[in-house]
C-alpha atoms as a PDB file:
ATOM      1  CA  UNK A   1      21.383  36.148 -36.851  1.00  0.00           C
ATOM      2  CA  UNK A   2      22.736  39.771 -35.661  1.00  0.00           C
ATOM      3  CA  UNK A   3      25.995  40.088 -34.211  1.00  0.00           C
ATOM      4  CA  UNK A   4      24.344  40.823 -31.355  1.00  0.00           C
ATOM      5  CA  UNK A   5      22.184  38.275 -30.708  1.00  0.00           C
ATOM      6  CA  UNK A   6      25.310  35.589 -31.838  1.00  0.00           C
ATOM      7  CA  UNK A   7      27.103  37.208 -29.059  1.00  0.00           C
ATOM      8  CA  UNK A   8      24.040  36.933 -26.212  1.00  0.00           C
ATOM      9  CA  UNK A   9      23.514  33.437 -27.436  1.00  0.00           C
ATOM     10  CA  UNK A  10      27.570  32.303 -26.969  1.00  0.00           C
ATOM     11  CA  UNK A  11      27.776  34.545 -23.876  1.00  0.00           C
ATOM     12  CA  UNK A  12      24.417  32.533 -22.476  1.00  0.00           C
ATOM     13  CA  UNK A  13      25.798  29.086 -23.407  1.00  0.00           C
ATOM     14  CA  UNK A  14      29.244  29.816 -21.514  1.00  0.00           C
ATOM     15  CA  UNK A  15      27.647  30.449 -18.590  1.00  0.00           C
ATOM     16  CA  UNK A  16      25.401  26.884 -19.324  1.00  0.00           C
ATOM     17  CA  UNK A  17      28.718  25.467 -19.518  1.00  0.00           C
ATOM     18  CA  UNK A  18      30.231  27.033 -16.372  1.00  0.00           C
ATOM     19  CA  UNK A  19      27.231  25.846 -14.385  1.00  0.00           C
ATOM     20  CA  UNK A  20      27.605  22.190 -15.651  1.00  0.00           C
ATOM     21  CA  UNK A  21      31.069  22.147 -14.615  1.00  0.00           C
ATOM     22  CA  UNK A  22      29.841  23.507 -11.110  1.00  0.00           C
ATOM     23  CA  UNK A  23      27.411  20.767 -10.735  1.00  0.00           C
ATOM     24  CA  UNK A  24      29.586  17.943 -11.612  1.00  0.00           C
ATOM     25  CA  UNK A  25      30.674  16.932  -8.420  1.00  0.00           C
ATOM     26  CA  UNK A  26      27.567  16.410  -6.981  1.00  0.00           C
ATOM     27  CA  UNK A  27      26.318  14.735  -9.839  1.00  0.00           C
ATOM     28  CA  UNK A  28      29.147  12.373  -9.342  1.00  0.00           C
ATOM     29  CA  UNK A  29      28.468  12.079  -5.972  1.00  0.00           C
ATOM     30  CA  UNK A  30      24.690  10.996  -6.655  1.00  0.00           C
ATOM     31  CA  UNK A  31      25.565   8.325  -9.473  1.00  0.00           C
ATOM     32  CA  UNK A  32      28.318   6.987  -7.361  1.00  0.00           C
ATOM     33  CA  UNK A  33      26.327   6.505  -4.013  1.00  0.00           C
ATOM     34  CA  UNK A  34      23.464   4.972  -6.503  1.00  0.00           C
ATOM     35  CA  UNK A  35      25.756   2.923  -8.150  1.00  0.00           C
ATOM     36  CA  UNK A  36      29.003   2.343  -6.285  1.00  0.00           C
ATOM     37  CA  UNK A  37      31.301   1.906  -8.779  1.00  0.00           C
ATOM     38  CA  UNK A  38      34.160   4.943  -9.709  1.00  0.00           C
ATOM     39  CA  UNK A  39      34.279   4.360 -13.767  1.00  0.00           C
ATOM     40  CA  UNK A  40      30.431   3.821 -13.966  1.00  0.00           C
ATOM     41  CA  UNK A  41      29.884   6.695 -12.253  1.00  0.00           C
ATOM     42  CA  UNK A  42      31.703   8.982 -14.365  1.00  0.00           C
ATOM     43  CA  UNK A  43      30.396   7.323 -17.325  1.00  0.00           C
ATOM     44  CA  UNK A  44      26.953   8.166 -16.071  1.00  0.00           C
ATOM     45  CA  UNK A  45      27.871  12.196 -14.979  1.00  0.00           C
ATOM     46  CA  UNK A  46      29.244  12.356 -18.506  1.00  0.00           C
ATOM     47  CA  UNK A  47      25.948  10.749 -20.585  1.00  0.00           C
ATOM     48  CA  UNK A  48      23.701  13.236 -18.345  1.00  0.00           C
ATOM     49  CA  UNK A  49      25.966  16.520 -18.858  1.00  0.00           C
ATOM     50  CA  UNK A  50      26.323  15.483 -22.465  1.00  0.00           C
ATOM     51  CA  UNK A  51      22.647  15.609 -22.670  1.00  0.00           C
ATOM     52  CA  UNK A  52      22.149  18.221 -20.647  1.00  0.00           C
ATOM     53  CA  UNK A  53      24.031  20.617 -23.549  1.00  0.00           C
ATOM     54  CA  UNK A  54      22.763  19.242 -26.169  1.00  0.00           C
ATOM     55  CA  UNK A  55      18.959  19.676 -24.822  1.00  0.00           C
ATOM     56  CA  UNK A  56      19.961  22.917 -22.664  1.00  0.00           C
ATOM     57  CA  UNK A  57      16.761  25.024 -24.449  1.00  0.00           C
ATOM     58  CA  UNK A  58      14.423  22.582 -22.837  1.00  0.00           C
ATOM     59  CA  UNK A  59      15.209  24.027 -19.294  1.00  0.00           C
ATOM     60  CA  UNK A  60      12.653  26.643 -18.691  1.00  0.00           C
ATOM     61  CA  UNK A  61      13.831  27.852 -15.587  1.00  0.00           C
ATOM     62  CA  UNK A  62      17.273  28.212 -14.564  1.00  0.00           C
ATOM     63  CA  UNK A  63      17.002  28.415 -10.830  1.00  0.00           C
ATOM     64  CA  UNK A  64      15.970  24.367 -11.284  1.00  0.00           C
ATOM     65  CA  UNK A  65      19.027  23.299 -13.450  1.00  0.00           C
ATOM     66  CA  UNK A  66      20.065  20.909 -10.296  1.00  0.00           C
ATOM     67  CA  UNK A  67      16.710  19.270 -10.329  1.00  0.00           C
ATOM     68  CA  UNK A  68      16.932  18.959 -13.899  1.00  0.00           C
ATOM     69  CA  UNK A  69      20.020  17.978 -14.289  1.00  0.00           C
ATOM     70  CA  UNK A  70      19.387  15.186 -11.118  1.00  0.00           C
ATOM     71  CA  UNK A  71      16.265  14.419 -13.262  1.00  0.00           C
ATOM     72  CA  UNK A  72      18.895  13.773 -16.319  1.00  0.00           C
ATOM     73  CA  UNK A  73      20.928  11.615 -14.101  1.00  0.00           C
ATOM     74  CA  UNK A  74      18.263   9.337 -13.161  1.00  0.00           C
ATOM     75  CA  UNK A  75      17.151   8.537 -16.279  1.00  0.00           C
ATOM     76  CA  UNK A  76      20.529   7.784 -17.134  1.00  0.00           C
ATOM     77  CA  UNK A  77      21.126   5.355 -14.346  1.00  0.00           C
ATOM     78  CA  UNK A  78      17.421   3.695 -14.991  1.00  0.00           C
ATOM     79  CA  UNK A  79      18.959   3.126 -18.523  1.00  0.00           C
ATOM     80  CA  UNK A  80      21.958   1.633 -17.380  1.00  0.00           C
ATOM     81  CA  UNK A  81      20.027  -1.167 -14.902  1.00  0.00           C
ATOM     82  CA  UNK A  82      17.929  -1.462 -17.834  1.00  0.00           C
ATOM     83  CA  UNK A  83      20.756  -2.419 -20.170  1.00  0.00           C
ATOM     84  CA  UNK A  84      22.610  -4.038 -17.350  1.00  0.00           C
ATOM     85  CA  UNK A  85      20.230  -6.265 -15.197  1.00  0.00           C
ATOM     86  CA  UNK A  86      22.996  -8.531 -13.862  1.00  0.00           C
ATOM     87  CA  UNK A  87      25.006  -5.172 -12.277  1.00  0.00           C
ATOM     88  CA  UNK A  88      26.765  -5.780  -8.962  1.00  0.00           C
ATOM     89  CA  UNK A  89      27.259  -3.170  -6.077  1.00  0.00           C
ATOM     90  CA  UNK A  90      30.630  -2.910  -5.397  1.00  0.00           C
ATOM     91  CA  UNK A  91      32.082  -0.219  -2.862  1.00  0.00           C
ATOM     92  CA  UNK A  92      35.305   1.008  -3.849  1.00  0.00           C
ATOM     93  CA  UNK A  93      36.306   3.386  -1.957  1.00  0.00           C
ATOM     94  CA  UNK A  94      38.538   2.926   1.273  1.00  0.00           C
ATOM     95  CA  UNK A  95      40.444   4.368   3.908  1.00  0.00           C
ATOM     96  CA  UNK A  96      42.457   6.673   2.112  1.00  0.00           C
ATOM     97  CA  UNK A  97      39.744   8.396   0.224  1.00  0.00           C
ATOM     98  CA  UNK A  98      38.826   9.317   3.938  1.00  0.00           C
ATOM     99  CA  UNK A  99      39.699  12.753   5.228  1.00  0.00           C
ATOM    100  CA  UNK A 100      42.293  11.918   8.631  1.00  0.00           C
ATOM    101  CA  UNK A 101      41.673  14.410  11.402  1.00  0.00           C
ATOM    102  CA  UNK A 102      42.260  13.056  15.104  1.00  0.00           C
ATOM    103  CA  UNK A 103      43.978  10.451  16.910  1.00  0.00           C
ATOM    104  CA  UNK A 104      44.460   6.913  15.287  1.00  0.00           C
ATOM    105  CA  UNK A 105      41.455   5.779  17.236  1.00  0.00           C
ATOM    106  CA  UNK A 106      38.851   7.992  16.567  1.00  0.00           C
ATOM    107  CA  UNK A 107      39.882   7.905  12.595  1.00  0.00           C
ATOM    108  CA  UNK A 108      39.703   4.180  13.036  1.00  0.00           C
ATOM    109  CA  UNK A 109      36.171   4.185  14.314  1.00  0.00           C
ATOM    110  CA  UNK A 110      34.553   6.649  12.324  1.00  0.00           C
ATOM    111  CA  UNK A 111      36.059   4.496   9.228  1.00  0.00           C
ATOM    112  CA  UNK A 112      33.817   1.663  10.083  1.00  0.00           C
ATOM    113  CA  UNK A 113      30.794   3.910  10.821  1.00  0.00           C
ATOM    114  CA  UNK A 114      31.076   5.156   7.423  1.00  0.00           C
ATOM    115  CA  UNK A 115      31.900   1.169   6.207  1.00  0.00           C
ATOM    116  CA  UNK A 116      28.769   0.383   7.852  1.00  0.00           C
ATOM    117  CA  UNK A 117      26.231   3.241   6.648  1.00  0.00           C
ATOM    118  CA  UNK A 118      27.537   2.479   3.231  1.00  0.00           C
ATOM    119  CA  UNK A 119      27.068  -1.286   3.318  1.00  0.00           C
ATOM    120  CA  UNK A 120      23.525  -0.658   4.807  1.00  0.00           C
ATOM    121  CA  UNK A 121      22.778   1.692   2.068  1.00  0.00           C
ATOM    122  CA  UNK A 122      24.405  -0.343  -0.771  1.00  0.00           C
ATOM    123  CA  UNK A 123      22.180  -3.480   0.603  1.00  0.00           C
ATOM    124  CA  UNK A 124      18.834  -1.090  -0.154  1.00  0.00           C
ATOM    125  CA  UNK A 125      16.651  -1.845  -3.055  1.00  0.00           C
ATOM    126  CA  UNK A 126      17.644   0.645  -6.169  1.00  0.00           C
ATOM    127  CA  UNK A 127      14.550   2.321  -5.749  1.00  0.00           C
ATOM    128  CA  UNK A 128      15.051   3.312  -1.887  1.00  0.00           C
ATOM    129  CA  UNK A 129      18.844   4.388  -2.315  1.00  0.00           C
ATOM    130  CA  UNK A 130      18.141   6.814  -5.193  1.00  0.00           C
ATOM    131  CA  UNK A 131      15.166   8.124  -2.491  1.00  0.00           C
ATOM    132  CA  UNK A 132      17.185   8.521   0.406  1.00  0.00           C
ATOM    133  CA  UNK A 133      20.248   9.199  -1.276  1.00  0.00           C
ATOM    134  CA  UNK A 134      18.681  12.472  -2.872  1.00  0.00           C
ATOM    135  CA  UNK A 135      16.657  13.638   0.373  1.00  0.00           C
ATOM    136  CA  UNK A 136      19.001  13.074   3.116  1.00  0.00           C
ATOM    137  CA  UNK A 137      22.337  13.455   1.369  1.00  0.00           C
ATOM    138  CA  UNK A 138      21.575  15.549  -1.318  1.00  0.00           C
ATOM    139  CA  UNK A 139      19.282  17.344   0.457  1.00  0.00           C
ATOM    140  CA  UNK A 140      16.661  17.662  -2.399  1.00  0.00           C
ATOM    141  CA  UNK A 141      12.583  18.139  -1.038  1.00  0.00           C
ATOM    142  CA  UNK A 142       9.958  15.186  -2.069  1.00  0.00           C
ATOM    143  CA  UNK A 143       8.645  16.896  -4.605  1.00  0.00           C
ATOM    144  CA  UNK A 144      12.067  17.809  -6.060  1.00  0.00           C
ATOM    145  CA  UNK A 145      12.583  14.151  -5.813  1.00  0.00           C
ATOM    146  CA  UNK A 146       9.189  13.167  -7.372  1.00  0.00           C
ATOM    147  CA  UNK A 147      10.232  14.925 -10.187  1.00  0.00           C
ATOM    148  CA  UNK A 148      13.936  14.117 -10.763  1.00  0.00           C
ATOM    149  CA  UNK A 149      12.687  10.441 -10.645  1.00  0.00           C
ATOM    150  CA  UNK A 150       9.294  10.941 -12.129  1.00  0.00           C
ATOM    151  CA  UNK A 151       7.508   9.255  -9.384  1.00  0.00           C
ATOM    152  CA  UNK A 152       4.437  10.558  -7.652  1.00  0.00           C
ATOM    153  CA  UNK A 153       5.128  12.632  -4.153  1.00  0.00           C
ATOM    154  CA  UNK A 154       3.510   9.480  -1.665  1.00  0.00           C
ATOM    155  CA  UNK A 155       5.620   7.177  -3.294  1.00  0.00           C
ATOM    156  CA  UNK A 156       8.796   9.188  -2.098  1.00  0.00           C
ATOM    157  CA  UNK A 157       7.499   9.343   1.245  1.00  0.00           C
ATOM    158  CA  UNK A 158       6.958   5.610   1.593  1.00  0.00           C
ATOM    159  CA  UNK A 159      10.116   4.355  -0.558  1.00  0.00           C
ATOM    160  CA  UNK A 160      12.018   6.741   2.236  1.00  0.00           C
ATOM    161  CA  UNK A 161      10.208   5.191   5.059  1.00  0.00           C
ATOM    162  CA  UNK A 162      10.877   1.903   4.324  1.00  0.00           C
ATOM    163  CA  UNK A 163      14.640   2.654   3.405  1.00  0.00           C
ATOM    164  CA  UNK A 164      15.143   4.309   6.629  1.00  0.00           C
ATOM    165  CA  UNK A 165      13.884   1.451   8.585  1.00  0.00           C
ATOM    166  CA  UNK A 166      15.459  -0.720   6.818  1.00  0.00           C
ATOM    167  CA  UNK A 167      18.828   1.383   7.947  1.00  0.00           C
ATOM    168  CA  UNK A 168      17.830   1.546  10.591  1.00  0.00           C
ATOM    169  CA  UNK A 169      17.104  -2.127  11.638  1.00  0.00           C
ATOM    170  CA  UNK A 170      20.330  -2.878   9.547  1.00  0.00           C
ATOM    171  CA  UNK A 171      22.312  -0.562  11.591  1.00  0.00           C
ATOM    172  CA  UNK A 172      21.135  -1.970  14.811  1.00  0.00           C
ATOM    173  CA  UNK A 173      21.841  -5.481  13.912  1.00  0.00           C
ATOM    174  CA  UNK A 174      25.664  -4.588  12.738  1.00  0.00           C
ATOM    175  CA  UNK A 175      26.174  -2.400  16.137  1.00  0.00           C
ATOM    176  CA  UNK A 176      24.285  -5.679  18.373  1.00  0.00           C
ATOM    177  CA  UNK A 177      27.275  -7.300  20.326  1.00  0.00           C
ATOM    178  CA  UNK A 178      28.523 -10.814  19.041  1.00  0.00           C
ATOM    179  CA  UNK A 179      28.288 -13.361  21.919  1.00  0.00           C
ATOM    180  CA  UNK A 180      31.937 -13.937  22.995  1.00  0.00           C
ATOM    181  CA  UNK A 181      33.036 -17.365  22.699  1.00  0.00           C
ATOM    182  CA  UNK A 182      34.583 -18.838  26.208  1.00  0.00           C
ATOM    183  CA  UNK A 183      37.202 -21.102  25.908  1.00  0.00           C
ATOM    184  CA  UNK A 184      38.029 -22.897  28.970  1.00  0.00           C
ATOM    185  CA  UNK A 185      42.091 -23.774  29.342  1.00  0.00           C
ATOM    186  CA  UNK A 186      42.826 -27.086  31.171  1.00  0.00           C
ATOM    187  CA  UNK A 187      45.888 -26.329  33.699  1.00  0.00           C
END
């Protein structure tokens, strides 16, 4: 190989690399809303950026690398429940991996909005919380979705309508106000 073409083809993987590293964090934040567990979730960013390099020439177009490297992700994770069919959900995170802005109060209830929203998405079938974790927090169409979890485009749409009824009616029912329970005091 030319010098020059050595030095286009290191110059063109750096900047492979450098756009892994970018997309890291939101690949951790997909596998760990998917999978709600810190150490698996890392495990799983690392398996899909590990074979992201080593199969980098199969991208054909570099403007998709986050689909693709979603699409890498997902396969990963169905792997893992393969492997793993007795996995449980388990929500780590807690208060102080919240940001604190505000008064005590307002800190205290938008802690258990996000407690609830994450305990109505962790109770979602896998197939659901991969859906409407990549459209509505990831932000990712239905047909980038289709792809990165090589399903067709009306299955998206209905796995999303169910899971966001399923919020929703979930979210309703946690927000519904307990019956008090009178005690009467003899005096």
């Amino acid at each position: 190989m030319p010098i020059v073409g050595l030095l286009h083809f290191i110059s063109r993987t750096r900047q492979f690399e450098e756009k892994l590293a970018e997309a890291r964090p939101r690949l951790w934040r997909l596998a760990h809303s998917w999978c709600h567990n810190r150490m698996l979730a890392d495990d799983l960013v690392q398996e899909a950026l590990a074979k992201a390099l080593d199969r980098h020439g199969q991208l054909r177009d570099p403007e998709a690398l986050n689909g693709w490297l979603c699409s890498i992700l997902a396969n990963c994770w169905h792997d893992h429940l393969r492997r793993r069919r007795d996995t449980t959900d388990i929500d780590e995170l807690g208060e102080a991996d919240l940001p604190a802005d505000g008064c005590p109060e307002d800190d205290c209830l938008q802690n258990e909005i996000v407690r609830r929203v994450r305990q109505a998405i962790a109770g979602l079938p896998t197939g659901q919380r991969e859906v409407v974790t990549l459209v509505d927090l990831e932000e990712f169409s239905y047909a980038e979705v289709a792809a990165i979890l090589e399903i067709p485009i009306g299955t998206v749409m209905s796995r999303l309508s169910r899971a966001r009824a399923a919020l929703r009616d979930a979210l309703r029912e946690q927000a519904a106000p307990q019956p008090a329970v009178v005690r009467q005091l003899r005096g």
